[in-house]
PDB file of N, CA and C in Angstrom:
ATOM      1  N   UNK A   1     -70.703 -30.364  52.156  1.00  0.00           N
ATOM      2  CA  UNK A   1     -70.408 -30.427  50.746  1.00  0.00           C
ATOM      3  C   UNK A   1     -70.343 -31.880  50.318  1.00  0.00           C
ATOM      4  N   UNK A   2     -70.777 -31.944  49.166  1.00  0.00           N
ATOM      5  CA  UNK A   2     -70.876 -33.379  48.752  1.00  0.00           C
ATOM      6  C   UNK A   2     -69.802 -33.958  48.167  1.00  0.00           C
ATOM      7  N   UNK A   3     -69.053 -34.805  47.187  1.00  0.00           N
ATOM      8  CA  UNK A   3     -68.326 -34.615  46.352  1.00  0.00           C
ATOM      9  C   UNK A   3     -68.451 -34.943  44.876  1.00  0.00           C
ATOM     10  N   UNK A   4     -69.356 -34.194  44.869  1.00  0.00           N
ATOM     11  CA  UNK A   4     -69.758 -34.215  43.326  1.00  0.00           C
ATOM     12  C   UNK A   4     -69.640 -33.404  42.624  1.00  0.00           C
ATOM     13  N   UNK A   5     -68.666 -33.654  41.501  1.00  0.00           N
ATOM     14  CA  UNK A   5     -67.880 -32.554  40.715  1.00  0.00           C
ATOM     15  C   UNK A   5     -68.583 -31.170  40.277  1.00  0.00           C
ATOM     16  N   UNK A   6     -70.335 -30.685  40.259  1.00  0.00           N
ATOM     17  CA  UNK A   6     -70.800 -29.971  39.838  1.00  0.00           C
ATOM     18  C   UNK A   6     -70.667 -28.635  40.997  1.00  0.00           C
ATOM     19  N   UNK A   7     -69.510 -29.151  42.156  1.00  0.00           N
ATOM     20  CA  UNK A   7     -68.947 -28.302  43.200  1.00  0.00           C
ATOM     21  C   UNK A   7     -67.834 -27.618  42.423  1.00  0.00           C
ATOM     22  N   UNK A   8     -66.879 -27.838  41.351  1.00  0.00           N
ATOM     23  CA  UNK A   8     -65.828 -28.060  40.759  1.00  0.00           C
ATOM     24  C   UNK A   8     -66.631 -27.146  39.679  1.00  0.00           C
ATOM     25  N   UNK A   9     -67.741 -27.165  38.564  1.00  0.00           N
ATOM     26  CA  UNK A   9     -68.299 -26.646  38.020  1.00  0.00           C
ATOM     27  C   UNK A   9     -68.480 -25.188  38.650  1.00  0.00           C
ATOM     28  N   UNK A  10     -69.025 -25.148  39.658  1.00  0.00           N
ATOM     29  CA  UNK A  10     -69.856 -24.166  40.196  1.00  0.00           C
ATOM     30  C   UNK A  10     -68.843 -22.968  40.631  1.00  0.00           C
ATOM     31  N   UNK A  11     -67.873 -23.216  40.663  1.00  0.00           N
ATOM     32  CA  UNK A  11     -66.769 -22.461  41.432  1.00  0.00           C
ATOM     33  C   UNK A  11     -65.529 -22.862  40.800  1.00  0.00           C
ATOM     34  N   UNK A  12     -64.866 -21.713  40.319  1.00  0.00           N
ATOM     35  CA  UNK A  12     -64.184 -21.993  39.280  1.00  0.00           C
ATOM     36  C   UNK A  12     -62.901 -22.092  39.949  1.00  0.00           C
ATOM     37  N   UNK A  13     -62.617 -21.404  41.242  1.00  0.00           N
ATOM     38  CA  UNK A  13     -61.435 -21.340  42.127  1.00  0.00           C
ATOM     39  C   UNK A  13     -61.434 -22.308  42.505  1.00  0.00           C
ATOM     40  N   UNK A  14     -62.082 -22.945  43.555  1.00  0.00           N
ATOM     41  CA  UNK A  14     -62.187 -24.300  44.070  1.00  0.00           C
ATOM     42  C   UNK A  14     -61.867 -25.029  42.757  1.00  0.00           C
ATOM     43  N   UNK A  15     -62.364 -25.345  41.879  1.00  0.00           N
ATOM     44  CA  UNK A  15     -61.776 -25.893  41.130  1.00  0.00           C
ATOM     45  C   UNK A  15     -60.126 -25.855  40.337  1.00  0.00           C
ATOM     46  N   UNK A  16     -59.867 -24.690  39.906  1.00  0.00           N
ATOM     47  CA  UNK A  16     -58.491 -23.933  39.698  1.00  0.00           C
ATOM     48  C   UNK A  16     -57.558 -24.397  41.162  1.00  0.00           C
ATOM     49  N   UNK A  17     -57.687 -24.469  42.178  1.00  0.00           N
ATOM     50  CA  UNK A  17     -56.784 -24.997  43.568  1.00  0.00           C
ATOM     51  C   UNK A  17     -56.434 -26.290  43.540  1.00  0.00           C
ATOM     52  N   UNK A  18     -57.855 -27.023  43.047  1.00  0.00           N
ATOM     53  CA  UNK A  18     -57.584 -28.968  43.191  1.00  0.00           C
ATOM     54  C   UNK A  18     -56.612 -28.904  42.173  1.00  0.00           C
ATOM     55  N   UNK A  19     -57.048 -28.292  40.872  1.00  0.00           N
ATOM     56  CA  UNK A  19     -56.074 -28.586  40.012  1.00  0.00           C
ATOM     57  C   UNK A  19     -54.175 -28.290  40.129  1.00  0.00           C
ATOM     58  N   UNK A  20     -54.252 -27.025  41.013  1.00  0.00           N
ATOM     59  CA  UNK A  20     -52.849 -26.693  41.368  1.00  0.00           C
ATOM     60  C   UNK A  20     -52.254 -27.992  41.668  1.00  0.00           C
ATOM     61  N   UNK A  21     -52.871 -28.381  43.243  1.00  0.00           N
ATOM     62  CA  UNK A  21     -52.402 -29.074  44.011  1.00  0.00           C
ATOM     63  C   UNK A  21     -52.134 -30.508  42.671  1.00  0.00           C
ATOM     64  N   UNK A  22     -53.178 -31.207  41.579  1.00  0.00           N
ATOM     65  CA  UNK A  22     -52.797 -32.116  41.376  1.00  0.00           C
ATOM     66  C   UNK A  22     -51.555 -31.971  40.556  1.00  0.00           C
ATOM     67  N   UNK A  23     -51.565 -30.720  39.700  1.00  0.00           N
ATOM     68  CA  UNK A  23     -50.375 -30.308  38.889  1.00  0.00           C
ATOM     69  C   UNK A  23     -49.157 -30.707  39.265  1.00  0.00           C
ATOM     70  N   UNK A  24     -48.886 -29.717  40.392  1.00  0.00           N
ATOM     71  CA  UNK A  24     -47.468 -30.256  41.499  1.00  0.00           C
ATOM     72  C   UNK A  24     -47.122 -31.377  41.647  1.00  0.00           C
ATOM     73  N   UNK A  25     -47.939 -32.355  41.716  1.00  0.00           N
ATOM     74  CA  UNK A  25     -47.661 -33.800  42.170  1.00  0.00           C
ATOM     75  C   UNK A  25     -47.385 -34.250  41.003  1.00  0.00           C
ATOM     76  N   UNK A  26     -47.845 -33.704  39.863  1.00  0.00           N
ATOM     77  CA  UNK A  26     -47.779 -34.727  38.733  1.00  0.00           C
ATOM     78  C   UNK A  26     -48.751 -36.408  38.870  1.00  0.00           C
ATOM     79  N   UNK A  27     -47.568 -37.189  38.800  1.00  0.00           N
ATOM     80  CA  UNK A  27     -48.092 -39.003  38.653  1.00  0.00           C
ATOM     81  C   UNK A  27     -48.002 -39.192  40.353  1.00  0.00           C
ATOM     82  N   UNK A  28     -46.920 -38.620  41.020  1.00  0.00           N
ATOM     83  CA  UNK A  28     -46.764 -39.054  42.153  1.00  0.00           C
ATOM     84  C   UNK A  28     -48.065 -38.979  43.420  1.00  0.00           C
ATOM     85  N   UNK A  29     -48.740 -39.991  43.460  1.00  0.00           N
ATOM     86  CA  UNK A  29     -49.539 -39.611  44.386  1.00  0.00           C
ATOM     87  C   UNK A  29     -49.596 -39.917  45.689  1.00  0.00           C
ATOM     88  N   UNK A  30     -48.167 -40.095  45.849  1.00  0.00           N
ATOM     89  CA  UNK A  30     -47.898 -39.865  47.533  1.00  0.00           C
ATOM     90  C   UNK A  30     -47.086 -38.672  48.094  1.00  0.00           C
ATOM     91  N   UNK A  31     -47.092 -37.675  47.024  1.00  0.00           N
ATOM     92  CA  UNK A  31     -46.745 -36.347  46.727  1.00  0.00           C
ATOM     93  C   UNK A  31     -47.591 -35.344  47.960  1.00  0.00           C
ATOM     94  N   UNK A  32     -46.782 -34.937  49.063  1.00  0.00           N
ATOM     95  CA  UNK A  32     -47.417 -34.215  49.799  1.00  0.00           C
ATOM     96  C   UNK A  32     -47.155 -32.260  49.123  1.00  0.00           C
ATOM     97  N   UNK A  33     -47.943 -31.601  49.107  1.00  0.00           N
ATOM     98  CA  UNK A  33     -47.532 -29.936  48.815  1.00  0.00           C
ATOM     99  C   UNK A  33     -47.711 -29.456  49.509  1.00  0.00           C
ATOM    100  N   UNK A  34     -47.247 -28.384  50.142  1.00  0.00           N
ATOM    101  CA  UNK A  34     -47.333 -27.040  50.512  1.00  0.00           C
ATOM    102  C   UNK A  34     -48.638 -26.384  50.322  1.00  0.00           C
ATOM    103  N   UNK A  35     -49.511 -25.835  51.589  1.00  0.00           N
ATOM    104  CA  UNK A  35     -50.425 -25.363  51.703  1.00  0.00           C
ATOM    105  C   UNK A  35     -50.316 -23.726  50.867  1.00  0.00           C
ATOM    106  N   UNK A  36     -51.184 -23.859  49.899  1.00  0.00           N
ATOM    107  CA  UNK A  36     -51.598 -22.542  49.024  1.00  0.00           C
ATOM    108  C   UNK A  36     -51.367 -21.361  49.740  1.00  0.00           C
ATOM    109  N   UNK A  37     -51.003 -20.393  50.231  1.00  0.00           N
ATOM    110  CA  UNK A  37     -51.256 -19.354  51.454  1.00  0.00           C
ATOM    111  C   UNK A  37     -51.708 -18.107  50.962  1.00  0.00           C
ATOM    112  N   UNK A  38     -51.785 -18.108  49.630  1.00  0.00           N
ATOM    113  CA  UNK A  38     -52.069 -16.647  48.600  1.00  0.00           C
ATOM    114  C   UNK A  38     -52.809 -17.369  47.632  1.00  0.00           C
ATOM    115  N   UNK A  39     -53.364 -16.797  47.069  1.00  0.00           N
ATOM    116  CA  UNK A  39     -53.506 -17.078  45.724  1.00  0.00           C
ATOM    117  C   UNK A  39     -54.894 -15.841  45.145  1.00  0.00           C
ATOM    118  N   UNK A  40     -54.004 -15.438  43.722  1.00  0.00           N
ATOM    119  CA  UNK A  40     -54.877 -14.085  43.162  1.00  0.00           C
ATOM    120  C   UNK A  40     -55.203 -13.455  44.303  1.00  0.00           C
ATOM    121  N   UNK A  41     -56.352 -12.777  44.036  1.00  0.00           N
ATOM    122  CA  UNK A  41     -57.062 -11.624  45.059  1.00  0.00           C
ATOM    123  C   UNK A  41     -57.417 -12.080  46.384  1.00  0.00           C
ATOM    124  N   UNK A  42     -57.481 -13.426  46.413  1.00  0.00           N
ATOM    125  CA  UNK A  42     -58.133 -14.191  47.343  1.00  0.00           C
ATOM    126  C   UNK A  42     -57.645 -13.968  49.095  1.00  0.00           C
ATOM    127  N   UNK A  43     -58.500 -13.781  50.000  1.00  0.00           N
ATOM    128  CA  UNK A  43     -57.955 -13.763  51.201  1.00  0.00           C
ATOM    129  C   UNK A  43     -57.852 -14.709  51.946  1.00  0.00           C
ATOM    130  N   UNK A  44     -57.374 -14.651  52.908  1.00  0.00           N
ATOM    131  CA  UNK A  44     -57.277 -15.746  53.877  1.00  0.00           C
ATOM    132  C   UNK A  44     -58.490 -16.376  54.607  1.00  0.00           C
ATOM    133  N   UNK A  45     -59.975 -15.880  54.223  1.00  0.00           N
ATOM    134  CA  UNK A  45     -60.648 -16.489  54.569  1.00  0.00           C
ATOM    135  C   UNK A  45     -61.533 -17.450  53.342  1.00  0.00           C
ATOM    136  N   UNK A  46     -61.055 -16.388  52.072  1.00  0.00           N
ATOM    137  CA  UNK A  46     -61.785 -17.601  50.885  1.00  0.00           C
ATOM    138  C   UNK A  46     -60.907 -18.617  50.946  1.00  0.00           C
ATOM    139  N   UNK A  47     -59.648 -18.403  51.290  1.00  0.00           N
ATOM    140  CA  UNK A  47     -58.672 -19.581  50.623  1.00  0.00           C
ATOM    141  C   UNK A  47     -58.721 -20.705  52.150  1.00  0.00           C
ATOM    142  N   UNK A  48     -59.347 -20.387  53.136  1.00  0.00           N
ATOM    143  CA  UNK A  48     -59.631 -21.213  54.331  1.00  0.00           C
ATOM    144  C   UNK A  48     -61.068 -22.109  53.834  1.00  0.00           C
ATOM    145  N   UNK A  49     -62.159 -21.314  53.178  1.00  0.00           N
ATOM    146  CA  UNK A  49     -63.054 -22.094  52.646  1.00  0.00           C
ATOM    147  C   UNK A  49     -62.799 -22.992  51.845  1.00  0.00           C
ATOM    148  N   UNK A  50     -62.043 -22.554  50.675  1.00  0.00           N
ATOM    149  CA  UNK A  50     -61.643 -23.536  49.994  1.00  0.00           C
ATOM    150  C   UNK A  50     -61.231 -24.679  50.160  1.00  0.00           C
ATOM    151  N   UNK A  51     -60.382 -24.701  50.925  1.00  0.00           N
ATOM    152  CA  UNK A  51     -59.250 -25.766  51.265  1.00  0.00           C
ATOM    153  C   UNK A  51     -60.330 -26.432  52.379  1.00  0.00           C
ATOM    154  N   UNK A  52     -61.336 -26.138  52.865  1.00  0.00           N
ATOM    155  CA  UNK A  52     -62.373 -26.675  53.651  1.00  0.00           C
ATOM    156  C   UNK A  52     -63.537 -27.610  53.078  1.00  0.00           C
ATOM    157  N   UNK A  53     -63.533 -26.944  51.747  1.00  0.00           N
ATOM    158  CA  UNK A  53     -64.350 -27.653  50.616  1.00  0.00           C
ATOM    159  C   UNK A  53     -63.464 -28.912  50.453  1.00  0.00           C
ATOM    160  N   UNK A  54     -62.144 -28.901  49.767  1.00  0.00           N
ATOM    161  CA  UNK A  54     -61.360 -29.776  48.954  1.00  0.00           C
ATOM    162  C   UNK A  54     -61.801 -31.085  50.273  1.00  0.00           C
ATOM    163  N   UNK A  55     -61.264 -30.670  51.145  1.00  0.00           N
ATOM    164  CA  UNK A  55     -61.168 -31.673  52.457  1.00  0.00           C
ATOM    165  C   UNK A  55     -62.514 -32.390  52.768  1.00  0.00           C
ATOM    166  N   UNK A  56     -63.625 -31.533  52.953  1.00  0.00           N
ATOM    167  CA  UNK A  56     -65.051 -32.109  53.254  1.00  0.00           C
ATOM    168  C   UNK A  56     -65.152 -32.942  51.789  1.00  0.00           C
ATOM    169  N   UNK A  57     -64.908 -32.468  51.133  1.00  0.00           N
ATOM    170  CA  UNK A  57     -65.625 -33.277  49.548  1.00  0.00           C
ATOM    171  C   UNK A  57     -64.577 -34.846  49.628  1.00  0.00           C
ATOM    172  N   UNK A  58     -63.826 -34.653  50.599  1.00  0.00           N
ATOM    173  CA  UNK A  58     -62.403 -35.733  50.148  1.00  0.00           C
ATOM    174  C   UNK A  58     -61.842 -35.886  48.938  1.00  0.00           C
ATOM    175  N   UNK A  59     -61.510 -34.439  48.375  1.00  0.00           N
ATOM    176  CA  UNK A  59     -60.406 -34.590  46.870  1.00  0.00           C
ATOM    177  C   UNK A  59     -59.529 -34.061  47.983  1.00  0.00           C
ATOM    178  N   UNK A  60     -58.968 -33.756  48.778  1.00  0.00           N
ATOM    179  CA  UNK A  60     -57.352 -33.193  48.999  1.00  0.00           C
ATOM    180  C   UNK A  60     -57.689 -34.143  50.663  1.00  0.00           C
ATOM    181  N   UNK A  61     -55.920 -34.287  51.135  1.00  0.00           N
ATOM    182  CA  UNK A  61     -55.929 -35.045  52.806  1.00  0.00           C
ATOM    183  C   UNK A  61     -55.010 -34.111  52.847  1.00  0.00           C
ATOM    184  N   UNK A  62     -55.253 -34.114  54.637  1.00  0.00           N
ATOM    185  CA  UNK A  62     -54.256 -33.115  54.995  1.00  0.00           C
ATOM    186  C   UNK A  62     -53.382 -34.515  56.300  1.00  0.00           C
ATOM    187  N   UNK A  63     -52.254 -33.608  55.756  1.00  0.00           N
ATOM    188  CA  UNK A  63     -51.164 -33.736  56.534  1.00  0.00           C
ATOM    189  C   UNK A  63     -50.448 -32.811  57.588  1.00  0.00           C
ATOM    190  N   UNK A  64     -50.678 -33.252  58.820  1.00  0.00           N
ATOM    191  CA  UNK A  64     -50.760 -32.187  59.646  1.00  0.00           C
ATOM    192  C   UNK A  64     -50.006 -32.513  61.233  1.00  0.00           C
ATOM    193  N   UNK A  65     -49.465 -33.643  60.775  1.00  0.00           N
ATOM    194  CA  UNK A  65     -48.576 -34.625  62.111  1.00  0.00           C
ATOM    195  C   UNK A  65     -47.166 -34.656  61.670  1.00  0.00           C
ATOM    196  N   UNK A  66     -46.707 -34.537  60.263  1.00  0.00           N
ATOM    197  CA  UNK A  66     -45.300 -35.118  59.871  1.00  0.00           C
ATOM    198  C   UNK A  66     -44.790 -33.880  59.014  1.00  0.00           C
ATOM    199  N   UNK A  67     -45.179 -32.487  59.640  1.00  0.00           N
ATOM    200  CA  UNK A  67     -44.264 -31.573  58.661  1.00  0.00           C
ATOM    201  C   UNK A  67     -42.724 -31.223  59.074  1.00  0.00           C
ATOM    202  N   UNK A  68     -42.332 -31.440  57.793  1.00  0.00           N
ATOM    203  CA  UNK A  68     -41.254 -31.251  58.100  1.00  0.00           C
ATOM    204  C   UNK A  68     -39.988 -30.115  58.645  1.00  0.00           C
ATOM    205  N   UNK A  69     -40.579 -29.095  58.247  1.00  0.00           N
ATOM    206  CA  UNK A  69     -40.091 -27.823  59.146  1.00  0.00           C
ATOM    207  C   UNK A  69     -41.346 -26.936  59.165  1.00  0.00           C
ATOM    208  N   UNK A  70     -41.103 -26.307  60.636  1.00  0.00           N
ATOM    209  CA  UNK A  70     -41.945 -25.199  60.982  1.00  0.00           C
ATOM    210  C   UNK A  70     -41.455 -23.798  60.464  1.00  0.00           C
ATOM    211  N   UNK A  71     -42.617 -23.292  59.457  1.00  0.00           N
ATOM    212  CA  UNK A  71     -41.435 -21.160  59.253  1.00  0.00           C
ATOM    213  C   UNK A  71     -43.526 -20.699  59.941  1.00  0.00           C
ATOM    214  N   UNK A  72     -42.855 -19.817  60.332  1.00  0.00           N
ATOM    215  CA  UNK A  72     -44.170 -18.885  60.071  1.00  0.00           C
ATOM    216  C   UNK A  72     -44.524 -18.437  58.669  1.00  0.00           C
ATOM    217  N   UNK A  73     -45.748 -18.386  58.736  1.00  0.00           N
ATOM    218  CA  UNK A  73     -46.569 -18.369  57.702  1.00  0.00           C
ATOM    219  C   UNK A  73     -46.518 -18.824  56.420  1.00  0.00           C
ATOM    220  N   UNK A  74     -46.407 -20.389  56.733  1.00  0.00           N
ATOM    221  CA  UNK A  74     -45.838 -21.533  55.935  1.00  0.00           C
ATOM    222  C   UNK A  74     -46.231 -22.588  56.355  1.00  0.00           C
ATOM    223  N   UNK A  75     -47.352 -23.668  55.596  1.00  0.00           N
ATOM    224  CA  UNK A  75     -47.438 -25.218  55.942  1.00  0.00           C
ATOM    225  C   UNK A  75     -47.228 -25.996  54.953  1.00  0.00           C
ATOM    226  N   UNK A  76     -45.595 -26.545  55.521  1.00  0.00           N
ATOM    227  CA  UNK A  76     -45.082 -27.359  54.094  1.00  0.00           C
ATOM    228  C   UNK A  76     -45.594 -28.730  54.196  1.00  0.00           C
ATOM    229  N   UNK A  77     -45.885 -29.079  53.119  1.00  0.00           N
ATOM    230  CA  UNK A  77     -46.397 -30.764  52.830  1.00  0.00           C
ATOM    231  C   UNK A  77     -47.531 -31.112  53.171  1.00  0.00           C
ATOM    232  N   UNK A  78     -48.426 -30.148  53.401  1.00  0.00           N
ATOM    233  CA  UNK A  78     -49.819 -30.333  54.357  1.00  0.00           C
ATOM    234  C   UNK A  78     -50.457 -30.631  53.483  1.00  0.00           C
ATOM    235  N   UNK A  79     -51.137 -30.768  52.067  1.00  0.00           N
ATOM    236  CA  UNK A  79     -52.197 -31.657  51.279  1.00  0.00           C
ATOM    237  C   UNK A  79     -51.479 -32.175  50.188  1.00  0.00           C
ATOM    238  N   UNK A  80     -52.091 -33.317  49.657  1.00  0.00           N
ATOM    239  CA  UNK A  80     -52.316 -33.937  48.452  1.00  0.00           C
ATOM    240  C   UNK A  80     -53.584 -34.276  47.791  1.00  0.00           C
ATOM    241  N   UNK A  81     -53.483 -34.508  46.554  1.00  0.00           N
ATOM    242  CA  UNK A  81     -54.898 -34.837  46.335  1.00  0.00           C
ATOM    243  C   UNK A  81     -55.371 -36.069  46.136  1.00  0.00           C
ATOM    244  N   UNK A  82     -56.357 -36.582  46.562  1.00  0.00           N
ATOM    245  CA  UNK A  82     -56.744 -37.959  47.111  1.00  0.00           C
ATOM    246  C   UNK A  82     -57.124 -38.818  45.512  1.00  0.00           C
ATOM    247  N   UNK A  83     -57.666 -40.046  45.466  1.00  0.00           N
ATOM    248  CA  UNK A  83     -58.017 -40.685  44.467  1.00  0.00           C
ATOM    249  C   UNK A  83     -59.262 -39.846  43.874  1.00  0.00           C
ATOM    250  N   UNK A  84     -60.149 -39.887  45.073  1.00  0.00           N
ATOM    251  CA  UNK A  84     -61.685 -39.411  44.797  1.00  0.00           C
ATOM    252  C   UNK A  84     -61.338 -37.647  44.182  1.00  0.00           C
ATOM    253  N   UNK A  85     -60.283 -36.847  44.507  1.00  0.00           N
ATOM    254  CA  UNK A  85     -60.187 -35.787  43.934  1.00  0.00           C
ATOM    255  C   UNK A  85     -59.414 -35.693  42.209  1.00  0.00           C
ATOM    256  N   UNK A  86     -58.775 -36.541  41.913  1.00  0.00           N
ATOM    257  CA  UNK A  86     -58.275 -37.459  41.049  1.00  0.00           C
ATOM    258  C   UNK A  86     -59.567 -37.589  39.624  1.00  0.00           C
ATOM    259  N   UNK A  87     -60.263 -38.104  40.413  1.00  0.00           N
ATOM    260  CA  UNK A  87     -61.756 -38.722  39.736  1.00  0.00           C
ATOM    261  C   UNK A  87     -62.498 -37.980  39.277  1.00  0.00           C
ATOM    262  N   UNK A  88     -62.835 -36.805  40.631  1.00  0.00           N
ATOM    263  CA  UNK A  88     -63.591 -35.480  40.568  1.00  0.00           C
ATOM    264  C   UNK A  88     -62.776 -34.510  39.146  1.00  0.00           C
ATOM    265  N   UNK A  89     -61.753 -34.359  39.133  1.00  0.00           N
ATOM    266  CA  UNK A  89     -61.094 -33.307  38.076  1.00  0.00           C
ATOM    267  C   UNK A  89     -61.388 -34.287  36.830  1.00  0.00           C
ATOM    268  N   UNK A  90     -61.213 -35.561  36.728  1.00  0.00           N
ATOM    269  CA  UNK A  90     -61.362 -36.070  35.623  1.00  0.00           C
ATOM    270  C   UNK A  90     -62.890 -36.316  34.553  1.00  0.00           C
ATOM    271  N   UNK A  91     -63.597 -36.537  35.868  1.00  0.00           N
ATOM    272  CA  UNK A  91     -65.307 -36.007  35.451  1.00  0.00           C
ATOM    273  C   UNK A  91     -65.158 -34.796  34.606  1.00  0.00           C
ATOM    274  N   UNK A  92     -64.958 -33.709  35.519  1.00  0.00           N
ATOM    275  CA  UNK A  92     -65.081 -32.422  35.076  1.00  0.00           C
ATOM    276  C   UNK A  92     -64.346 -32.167  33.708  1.00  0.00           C
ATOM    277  N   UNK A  93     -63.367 -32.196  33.920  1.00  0.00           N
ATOM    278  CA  UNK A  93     -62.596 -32.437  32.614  1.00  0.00           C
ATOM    279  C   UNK A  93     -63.592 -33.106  31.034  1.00  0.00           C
ATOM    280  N   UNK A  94     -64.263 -34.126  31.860  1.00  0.00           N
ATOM    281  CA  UNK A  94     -64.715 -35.240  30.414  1.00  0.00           C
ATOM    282  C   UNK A  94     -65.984 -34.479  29.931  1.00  0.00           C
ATOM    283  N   UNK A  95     -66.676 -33.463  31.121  1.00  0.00           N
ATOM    284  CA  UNK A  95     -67.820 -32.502  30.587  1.00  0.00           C
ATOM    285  C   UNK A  95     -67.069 -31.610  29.904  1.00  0.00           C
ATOM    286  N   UNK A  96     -66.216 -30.715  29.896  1.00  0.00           N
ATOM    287  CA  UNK A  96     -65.734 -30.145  28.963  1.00  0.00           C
ATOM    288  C   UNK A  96     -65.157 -30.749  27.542  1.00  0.00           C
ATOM    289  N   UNK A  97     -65.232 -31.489  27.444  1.00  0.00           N
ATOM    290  CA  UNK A  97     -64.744 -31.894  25.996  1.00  0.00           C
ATOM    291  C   UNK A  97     -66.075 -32.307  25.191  1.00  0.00           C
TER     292      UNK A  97
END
């Protein structure tokens, strides 16, 4: 995957996820979140693609050495969204207007 926002176009979920993740953080962008584990209809293997996209494209980093507690079926603090994902929503954004 490349990271060129017409990935963000093309797929409206992938796009709808970056945006979660940047929501949460707000301004803070050393803001780690909580890995998505549901979302809508989606299963555990779209929402594994996804989050496979965000990462290959480099809009989201994962954090995956410094979590802070272990639960089952729970990865807290594991992405944020990067500058270049930052950039990517803001493109997209500037085609819609």
């Amino acid at each position: 995957m490349s990271d060129d926002p017409d990935a963000l176009t093309e797929d409206a979920d992938l796009s709808r996820l970056l945006e979660h993740y940047q929501e949460l953080a707000g301004d803070d962008r050393e803001a780690w979140q909580d890995r998505v584990m549901a979302w809508g209809g989606a299963g555990p293997a779209e929402l594994t693609r996804w989050h496979g996209a965000l990462l290959a494209a480099a809009w989201v980093e994962q954090n995956t050495g410094l979590t802070p507690v272990l639960a089952a079926g729970e990865v807290p603090r594991c992405y944020r969204v990067t500058y270049a994902g930052r950039q990517a929503l803001r493109r997209l954004h500037s085609r819609d207007d």
